[in-house]
N, C-alpha and C. Protein backbone atom coordinates (compact mmCIF):
# COMPACT_ATOMS: atom_id res chain seq x y z
N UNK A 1 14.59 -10.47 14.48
CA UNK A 1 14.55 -9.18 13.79
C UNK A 1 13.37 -9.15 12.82
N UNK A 2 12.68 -8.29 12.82
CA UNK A 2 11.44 -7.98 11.94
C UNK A 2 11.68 -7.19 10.16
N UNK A 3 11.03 -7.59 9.85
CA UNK A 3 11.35 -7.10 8.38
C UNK A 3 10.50 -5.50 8.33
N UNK A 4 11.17 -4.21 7.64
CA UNK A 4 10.37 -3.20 7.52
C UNK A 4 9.41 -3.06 6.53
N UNK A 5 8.84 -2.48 6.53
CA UNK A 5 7.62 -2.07 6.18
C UNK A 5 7.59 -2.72 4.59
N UNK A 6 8.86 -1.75 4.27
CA UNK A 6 9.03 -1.98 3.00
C UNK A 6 8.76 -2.95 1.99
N UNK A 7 9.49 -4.52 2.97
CA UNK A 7 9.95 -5.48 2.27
C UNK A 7 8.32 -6.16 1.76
N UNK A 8 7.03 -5.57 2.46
CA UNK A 8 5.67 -5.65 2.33
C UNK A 8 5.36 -5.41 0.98
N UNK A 9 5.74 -3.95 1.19
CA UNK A 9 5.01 -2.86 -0.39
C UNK A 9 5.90 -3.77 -1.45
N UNK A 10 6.56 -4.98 -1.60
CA UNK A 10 6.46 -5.90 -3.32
C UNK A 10 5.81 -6.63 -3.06
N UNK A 11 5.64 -6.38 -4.55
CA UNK A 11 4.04 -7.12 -5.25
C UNK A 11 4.22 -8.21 -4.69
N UNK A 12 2.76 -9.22 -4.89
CA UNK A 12 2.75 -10.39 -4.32
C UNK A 12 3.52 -11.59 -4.65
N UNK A 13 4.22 -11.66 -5.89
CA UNK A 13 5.21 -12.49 -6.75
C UNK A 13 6.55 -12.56 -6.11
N UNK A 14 6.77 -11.06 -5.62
CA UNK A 14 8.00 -11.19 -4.93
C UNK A 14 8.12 -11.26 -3.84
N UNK A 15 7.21 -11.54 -2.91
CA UNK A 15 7.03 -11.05 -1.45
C UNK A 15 6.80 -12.92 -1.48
N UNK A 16 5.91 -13.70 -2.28
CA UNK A 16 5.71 -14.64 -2.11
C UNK A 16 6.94 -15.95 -2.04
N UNK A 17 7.86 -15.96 -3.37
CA UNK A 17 9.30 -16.06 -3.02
C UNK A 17 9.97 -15.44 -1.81
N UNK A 18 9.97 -13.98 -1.36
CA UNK A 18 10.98 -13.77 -0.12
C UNK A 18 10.63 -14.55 1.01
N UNK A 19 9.72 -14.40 1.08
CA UNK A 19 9.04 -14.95 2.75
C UNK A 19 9.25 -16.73 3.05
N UNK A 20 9.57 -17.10 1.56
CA UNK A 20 10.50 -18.57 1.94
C UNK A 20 11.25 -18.71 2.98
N UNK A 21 11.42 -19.60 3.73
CA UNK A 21 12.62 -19.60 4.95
C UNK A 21 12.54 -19.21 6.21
N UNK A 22 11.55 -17.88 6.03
CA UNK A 22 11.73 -16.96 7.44
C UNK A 22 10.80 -17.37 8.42
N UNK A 23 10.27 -16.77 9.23
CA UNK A 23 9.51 -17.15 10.36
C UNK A 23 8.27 -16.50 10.74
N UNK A 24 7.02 -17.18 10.61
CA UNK A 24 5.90 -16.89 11.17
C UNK A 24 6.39 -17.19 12.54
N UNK A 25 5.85 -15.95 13.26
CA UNK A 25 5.48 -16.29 14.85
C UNK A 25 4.36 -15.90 15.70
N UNK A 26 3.73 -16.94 16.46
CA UNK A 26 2.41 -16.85 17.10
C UNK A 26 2.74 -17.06 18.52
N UNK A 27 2.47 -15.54 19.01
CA UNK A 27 2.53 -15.55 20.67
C UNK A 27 1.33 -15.63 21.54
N UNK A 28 1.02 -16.05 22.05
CA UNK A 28 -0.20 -16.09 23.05
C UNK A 28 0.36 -16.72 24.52
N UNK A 29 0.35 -15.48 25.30
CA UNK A 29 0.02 -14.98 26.56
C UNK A 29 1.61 -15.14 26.78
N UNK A 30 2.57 -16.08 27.36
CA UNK A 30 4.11 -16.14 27.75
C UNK A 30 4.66 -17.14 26.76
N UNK A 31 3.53 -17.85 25.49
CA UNK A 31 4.38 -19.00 24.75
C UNK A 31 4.56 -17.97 23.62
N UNK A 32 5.92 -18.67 23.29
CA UNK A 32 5.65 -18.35 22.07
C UNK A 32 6.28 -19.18 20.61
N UNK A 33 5.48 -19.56 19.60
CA UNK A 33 5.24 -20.77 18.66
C UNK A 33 6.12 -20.41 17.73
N UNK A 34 6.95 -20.67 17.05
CA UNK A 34 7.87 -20.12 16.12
C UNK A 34 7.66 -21.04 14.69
N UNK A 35 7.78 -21.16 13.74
CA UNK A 35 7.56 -21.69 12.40
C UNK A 35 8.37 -21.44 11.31
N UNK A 36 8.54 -21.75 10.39
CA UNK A 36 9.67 -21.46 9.23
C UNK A 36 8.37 -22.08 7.61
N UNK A 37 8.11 -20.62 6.97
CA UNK A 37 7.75 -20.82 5.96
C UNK A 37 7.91 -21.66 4.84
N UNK A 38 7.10 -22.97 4.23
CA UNK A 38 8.01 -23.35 3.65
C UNK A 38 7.48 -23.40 2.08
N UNK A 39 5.65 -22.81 2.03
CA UNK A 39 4.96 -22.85 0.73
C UNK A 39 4.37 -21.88 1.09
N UNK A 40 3.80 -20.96 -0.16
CA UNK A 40 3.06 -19.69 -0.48
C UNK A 40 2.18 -20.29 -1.87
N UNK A 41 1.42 -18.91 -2.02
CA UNK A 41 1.18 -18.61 -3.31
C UNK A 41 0.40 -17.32 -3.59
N UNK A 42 0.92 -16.50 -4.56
CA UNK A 42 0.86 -15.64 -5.07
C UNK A 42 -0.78 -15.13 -5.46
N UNK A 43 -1.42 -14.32 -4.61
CA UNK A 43 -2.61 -13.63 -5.66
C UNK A 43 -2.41 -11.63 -5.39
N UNK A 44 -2.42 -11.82 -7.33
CA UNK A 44 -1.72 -10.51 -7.84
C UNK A 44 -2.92 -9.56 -7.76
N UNK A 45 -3.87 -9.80 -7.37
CA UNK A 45 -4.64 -8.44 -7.21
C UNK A 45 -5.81 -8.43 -8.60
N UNK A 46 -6.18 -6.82 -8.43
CA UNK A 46 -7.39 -6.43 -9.34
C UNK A 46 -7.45 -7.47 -10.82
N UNK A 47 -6.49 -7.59 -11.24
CA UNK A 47 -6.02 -8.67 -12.70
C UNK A 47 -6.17 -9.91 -13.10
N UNK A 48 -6.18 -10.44 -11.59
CA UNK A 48 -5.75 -12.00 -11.03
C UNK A 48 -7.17 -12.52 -10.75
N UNK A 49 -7.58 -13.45 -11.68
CA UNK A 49 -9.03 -14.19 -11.76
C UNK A 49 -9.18 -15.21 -10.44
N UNK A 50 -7.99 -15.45 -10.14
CA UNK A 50 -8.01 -16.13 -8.84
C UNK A 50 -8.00 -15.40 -7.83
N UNK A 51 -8.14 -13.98 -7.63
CA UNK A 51 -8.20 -13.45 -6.32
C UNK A 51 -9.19 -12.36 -5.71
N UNK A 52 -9.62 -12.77 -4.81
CA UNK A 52 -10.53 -12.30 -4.03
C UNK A 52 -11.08 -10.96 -4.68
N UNK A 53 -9.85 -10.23 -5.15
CA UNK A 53 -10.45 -8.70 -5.48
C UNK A 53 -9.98 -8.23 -6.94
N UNK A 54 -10.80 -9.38 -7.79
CA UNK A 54 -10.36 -9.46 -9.46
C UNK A 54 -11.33 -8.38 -9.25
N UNK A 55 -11.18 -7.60 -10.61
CA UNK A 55 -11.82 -7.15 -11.14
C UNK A 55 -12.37 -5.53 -10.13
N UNK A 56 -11.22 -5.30 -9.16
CA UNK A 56 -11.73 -4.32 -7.70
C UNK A 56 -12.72 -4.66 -6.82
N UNK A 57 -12.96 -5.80 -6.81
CA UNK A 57 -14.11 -6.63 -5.82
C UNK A 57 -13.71 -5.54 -4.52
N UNK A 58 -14.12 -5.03 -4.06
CA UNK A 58 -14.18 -4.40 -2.22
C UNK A 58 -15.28 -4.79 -1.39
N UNK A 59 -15.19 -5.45 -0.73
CA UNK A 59 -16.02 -6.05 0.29
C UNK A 59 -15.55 -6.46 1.77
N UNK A 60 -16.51 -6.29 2.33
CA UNK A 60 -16.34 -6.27 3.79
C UNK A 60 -15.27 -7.83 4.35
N UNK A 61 -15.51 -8.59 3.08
CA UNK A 61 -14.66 -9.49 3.73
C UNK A 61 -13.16 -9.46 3.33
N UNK A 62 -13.34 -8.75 2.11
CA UNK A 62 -11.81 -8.76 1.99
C UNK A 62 -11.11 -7.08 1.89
N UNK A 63 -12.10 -6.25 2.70
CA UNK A 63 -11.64 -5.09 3.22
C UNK A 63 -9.98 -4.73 3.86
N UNK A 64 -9.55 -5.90 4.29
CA UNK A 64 -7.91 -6.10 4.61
C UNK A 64 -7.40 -6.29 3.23
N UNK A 65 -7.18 -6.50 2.81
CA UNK A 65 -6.59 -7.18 1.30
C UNK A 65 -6.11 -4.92 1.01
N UNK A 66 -6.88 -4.17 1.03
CA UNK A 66 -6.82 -3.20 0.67
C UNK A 66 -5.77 -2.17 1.56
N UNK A 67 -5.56 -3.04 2.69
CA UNK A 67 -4.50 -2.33 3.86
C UNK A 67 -3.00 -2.17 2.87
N UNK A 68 -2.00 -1.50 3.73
CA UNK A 68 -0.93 -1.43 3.30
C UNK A 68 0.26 -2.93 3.42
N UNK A 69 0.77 -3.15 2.92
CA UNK A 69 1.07 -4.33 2.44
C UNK A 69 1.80 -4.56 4.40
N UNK A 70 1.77 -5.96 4.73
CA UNK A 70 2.57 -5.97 5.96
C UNK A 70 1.32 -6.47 6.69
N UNK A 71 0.10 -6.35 6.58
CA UNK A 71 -1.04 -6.84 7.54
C UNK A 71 -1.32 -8.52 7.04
N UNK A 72 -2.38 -8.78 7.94
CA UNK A 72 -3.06 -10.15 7.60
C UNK A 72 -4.18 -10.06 7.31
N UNK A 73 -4.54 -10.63 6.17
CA UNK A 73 -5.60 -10.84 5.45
C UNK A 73 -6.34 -12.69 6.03
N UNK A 74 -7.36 -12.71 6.66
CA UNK A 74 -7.59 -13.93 6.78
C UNK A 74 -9.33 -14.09 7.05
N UNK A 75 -9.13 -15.00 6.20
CA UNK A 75 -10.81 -15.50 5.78
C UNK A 75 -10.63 -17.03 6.07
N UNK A 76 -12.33 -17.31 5.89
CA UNK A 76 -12.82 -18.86 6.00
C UNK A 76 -13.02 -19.71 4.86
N UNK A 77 -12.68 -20.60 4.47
CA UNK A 77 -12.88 -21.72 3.68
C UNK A 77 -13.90 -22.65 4.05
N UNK A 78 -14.75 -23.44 3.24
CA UNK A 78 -15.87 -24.54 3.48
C UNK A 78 -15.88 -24.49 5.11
N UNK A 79 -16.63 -23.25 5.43
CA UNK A 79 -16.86 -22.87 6.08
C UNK A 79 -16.61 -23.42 7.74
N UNK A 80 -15.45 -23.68 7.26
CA UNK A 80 -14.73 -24.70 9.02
C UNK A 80 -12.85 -23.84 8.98
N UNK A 81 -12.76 -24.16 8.08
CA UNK A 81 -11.43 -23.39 7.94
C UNK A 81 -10.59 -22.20 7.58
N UNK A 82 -9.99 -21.47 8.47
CA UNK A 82 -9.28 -20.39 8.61
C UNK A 82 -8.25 -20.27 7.65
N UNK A 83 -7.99 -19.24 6.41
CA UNK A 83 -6.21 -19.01 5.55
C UNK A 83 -5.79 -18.15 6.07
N UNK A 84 -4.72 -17.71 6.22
CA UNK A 84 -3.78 -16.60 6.68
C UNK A 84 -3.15 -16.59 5.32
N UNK A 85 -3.21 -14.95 4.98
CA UNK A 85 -2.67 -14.16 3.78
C UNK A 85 -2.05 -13.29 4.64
N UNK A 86 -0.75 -13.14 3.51
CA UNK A 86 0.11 -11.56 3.49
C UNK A 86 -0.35 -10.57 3.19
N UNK A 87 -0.65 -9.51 3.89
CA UNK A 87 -1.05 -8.39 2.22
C UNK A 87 0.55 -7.91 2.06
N UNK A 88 0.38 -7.70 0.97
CA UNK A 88 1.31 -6.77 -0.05
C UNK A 88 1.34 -5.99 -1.09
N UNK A 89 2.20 -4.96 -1.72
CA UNK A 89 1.93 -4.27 -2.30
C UNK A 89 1.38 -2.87 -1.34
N UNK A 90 0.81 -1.71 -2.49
CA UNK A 90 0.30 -0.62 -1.49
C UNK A 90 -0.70 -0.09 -0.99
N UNK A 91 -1.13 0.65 0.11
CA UNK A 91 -2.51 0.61 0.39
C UNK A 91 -3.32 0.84 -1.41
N UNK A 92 -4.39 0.39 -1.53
CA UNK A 92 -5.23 0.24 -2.01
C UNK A 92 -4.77 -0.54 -3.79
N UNK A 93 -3.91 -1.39 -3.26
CA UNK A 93 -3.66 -2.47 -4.50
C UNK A 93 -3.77 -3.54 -3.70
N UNK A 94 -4.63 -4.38 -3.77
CA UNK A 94 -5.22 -5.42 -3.03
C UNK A 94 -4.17 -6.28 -3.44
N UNK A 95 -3.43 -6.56 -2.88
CA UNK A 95 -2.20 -8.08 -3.48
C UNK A 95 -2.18 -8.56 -2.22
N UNK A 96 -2.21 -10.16 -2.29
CA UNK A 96 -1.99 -10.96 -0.92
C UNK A 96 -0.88 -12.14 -1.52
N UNK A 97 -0.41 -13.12 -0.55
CA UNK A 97 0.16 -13.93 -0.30
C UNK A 97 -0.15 -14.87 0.39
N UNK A 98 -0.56 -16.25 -0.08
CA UNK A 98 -1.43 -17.29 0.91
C UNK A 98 -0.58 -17.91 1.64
N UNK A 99 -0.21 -18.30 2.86
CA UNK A 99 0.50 -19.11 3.63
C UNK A 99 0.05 -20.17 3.29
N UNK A 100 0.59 -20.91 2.79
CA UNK A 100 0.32 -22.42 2.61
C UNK A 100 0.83 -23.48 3.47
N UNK A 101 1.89 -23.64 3.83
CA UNK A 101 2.58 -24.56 4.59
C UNK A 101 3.71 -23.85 5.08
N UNK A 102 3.75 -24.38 6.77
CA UNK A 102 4.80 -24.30 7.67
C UNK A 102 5.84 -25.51 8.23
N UNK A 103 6.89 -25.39 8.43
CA UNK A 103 7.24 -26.27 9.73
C UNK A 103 7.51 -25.50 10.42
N UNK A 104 6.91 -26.41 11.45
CA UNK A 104 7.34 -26.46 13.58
C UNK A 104 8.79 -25.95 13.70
N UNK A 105 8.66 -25.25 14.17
CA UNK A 105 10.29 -24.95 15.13
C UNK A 105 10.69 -24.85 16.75
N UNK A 106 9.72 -24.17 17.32
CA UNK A 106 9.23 -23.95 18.77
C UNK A 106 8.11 -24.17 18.95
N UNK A 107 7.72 -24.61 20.24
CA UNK A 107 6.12 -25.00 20.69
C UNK A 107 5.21 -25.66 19.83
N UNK A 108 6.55 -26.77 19.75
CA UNK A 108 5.44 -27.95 19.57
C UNK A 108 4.68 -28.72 20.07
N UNK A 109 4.85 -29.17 21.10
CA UNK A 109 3.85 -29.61 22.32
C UNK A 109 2.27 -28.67 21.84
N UNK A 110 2.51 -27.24 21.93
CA UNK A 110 1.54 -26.74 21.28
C UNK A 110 0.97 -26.64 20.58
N UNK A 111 1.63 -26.48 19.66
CA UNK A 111 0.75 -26.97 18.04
C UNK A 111 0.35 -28.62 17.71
N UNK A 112 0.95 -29.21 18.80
CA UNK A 112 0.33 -31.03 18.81
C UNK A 112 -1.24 -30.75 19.62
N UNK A 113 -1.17 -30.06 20.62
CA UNK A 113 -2.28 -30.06 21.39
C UNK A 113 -3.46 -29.23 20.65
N UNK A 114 -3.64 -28.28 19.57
CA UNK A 114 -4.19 -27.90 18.63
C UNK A 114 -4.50 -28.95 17.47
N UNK A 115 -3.68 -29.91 17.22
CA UNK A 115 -3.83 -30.71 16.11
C UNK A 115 -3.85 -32.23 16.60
N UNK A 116 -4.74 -32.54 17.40
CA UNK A 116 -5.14 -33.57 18.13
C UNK A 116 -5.31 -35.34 17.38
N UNK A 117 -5.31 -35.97 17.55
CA UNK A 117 -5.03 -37.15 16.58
C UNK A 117 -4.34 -37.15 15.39
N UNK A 118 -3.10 -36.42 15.18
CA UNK A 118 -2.14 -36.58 14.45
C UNK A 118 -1.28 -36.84 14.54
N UNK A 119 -0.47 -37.62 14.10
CA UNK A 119 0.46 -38.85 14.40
C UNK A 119 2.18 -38.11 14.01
N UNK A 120 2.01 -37.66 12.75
CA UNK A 120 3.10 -37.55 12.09
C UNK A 120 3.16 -35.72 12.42
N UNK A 121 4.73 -35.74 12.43
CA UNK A 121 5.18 -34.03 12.50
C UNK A 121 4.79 -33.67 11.21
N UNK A 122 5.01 -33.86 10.32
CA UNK A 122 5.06 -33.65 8.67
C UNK A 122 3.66 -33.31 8.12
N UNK A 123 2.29 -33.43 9.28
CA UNK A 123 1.22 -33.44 8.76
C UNK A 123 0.59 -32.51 9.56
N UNK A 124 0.82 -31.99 10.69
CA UNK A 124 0.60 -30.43 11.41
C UNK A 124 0.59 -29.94 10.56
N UNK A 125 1.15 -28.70 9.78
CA UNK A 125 0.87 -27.83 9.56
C UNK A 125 1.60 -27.52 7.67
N UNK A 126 1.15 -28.63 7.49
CA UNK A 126 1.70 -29.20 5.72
C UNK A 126 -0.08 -28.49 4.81
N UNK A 127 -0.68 -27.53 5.05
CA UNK A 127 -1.90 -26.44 4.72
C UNK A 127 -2.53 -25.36 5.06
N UNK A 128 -2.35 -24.74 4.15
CA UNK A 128 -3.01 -23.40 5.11
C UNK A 128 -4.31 -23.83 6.24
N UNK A 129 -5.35 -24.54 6.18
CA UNK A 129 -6.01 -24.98 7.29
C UNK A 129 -5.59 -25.08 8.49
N UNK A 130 -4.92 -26.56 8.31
CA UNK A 130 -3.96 -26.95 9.40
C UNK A 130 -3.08 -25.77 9.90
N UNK A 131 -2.39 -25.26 9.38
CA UNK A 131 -1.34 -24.18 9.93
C UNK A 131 -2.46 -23.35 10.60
N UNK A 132 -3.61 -22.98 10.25
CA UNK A 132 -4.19 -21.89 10.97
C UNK A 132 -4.98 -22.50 12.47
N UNK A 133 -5.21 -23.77 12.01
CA UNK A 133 -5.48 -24.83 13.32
C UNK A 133 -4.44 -25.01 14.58
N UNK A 134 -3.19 -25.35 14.06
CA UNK A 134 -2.17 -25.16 14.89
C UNK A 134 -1.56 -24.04 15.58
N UNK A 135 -2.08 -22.79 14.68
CA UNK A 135 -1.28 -21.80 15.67
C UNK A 135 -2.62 -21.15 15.90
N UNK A 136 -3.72 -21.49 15.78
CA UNK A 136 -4.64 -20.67 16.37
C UNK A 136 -5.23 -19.27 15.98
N UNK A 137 -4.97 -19.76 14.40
CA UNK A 137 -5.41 -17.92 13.76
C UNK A 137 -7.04 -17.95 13.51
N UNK A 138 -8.14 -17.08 13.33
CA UNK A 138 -8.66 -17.07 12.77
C UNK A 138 -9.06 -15.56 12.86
N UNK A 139 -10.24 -15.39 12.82
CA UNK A 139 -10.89 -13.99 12.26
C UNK A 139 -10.75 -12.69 13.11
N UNK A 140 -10.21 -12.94 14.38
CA UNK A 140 -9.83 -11.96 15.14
C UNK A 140 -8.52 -10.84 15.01
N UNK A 141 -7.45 -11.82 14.03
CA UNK A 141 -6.70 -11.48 13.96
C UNK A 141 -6.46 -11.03 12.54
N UNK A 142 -7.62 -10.65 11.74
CA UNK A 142 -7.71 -10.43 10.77
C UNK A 142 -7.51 -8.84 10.22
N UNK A 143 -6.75 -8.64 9.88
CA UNK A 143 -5.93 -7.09 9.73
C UNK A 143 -5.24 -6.52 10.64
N UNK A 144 -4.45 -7.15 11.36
CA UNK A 144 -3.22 -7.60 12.32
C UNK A 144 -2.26 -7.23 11.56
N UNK A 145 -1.09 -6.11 11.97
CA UNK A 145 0.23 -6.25 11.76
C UNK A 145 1.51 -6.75 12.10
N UNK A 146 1.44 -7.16 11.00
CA UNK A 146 2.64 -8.76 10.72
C UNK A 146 3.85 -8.21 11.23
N UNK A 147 4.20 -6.47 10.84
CA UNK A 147 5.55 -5.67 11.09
C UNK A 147 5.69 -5.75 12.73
N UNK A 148 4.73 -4.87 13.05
CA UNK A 148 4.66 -4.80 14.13
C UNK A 148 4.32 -5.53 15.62
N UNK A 149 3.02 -6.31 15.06
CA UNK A 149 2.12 -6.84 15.99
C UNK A 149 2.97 -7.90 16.85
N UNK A 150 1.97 -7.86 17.80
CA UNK A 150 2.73 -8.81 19.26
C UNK A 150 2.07 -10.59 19.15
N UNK A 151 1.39 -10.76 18.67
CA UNK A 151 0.43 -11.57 18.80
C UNK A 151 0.05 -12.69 17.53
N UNK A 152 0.87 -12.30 16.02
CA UNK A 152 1.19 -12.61 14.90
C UNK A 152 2.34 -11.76 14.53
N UNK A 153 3.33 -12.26 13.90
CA UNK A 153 4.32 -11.52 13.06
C UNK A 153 5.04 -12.22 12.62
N UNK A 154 5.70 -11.71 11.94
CA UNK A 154 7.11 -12.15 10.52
C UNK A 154 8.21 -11.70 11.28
N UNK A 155 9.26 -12.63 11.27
CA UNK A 155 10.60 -12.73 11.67
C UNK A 155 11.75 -12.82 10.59
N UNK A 156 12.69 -12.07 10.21
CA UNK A 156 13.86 -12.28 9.57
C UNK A 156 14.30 -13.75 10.16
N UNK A 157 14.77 -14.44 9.33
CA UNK A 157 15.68 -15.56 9.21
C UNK A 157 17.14 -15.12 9.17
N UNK A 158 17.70 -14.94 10.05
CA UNK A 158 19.50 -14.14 9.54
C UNK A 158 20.42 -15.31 9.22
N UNK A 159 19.90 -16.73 9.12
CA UNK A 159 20.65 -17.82 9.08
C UNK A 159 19.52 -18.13 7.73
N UNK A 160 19.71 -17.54 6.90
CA UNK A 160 18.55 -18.26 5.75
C UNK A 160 19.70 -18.92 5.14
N UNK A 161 19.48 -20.53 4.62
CA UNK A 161 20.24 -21.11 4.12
C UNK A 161 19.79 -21.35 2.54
N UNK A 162 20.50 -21.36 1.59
CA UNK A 162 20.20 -21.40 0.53
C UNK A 162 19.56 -23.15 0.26
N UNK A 163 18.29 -23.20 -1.00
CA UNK A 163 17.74 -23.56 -1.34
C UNK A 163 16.94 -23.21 -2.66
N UNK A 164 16.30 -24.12 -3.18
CA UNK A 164 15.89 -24.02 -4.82
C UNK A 164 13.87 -23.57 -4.28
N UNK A 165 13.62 -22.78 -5.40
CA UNK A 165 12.41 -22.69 -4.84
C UNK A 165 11.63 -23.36 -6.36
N UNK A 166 10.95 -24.26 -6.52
CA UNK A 166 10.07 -24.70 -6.78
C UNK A 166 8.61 -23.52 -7.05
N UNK A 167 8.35 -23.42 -8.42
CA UNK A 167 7.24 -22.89 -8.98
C UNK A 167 6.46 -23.03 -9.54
N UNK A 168 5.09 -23.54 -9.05
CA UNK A 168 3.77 -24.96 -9.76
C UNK A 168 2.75 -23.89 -9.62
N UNK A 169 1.41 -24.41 -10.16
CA UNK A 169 0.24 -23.71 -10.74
C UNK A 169 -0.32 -23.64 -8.89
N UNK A 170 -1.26 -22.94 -8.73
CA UNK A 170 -1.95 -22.27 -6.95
C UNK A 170 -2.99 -23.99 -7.04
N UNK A 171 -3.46 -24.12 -5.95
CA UNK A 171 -4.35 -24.91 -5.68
C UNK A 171 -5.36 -24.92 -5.73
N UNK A 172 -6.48 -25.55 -6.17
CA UNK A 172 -8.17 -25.21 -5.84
C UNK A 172 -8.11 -23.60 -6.22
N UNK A 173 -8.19 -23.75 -7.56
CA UNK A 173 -9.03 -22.20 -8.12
C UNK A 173 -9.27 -22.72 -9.64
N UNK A 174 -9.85 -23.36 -9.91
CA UNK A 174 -10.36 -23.99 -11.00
C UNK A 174 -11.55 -23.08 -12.11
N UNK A 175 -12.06 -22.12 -11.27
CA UNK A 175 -12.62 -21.09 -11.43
C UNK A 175 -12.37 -19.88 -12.45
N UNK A 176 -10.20 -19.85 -12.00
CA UNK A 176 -9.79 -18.72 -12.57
C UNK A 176 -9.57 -18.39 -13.74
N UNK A 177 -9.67 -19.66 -14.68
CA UNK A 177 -9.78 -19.84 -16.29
C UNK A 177 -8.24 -19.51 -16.58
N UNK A 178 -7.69 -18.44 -17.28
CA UNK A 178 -6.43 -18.64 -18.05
C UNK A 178 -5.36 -18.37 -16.99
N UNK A 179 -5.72 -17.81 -15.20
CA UNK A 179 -4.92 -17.78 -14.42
C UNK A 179 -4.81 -19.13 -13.78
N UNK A 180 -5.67 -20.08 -13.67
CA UNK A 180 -5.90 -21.38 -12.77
C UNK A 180 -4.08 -21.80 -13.08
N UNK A 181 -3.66 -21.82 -14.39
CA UNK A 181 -2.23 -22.49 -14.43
C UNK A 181 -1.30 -21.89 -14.13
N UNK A 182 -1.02 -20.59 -13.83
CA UNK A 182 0.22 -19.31 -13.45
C UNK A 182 0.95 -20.40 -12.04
N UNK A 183 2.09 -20.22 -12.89
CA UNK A 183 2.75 -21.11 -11.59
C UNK A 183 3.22 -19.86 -10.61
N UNK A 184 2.78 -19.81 -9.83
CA UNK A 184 2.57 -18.65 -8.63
C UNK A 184 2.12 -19.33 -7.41
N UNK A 185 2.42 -20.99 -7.50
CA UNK A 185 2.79 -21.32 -5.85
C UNK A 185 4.13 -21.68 -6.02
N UNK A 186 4.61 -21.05 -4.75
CA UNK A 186 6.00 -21.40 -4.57
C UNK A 186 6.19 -21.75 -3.08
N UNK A 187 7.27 -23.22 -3.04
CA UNK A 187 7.91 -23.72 -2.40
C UNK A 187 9.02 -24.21 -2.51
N UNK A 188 9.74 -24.64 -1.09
CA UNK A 188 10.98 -25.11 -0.96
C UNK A 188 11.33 -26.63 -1.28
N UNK A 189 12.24 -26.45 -2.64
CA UNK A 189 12.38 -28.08 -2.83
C UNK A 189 12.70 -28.52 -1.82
N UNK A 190 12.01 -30.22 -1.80
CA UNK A 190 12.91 -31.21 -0.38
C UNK A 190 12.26 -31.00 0.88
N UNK A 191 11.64 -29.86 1.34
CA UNK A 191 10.79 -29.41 2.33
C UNK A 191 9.86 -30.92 2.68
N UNK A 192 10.25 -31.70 3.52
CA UNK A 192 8.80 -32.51 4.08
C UNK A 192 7.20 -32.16 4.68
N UNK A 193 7.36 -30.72 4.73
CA UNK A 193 6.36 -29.69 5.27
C UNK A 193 5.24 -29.24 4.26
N UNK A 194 5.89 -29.14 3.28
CA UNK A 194 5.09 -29.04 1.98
C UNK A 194 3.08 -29.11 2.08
N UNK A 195 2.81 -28.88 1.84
CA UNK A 195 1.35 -29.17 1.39
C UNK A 195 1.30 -30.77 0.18
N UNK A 196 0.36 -31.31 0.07
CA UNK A 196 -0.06 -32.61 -1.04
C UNK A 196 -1.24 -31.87 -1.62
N UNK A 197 -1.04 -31.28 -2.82
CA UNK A 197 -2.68 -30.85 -3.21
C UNK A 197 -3.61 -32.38 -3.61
């Protein structure tokens, strides 16, 4: 079951907590890869020194960020690696949500054959990199709907089991000065999936 529209348009704080638990899913061609969210982190938009579109930054690269909350926002890092963001919030309040870490649920064979000399389950897809390595995201699928779309989307969890969520400062933004410490990554205590900053 897919989440509506709605559950998009909250801000990135709360969208970043909900999406704990539930399910990224990546279909390509008859497979299809299933995942269970298990780290985020929060960037609040125009305000937020850590995010792409402080200060109303609009630019061609983060021209998604400005969609209506429910799409994917995804850019390159040191220039090898792919993030997959939430947007959230409403058209033209740039708020995202960083996928940070997944675990495997379905098609793993697949996501092993994407993540080639790795030994351990726990180390697939424990970063936004890796996760975008394993399921194969990058720039094509960049302002893709998460509600709707066939090819990336968000899945309700109807078996979400309760758990503590864990709330620490975002990773690598050293940059953002009095935001660098906002504990606005959130994850699932106990999670082996986790990210290691």
């Amino acid at each position: 079951m897919r989440f509506k529209p709605s559950f998009f348009m909250q801000d990135a704080l709360a969208v970043a907590e909900a999406l704990l638990g539930h399910f990224l899913v990546r279909r390509i061609g008859n497979r299809r890869i299933v995942t269970k969210i298990v780290e985020t982190e929060a960037y609040c938009g125009v305000e937020d020194k850590g995010c792409h579109t402080f200060g109303g930054r609009r630019t061609e690269r983060t021209e998604a960020m400005f969609l209506p909350g429910g799409h994917a926002y995804i850019y390159m890092i040191y220039g090898m690696n792919f993030c997959l963001n939430v947007v959230s919030a409403g058209k033209d309040d740039p708020q995202a949500v960083l996928i940070r870490a997944v675990e495997p649920l379905e098609g793993i064979d697949f996501i092993k054959e994407n993540r080639k000399g790795i030994v351990k389950d726990t180390d697939l897809t424990n970063g936004p990199g890796k996760l975008a390595k394993a399921l194969l995201i990058d720039k094509t699928l960049n302002g893709c709907d998460l509600v709707r779309g066939k090819e990336l989307f968000i899945e309700q969890n109807l078996q979400l089991p309760d758990f503590t969520i864990v709330s620490a400062p975002r990773v690598n933004i050293d940059y953002a000065g009095e935001f660098k410490d906002k504990p606005w990554r959130k994850y699932i205590a106990g999670s082996k999936f986790v990210s290691k900053p």
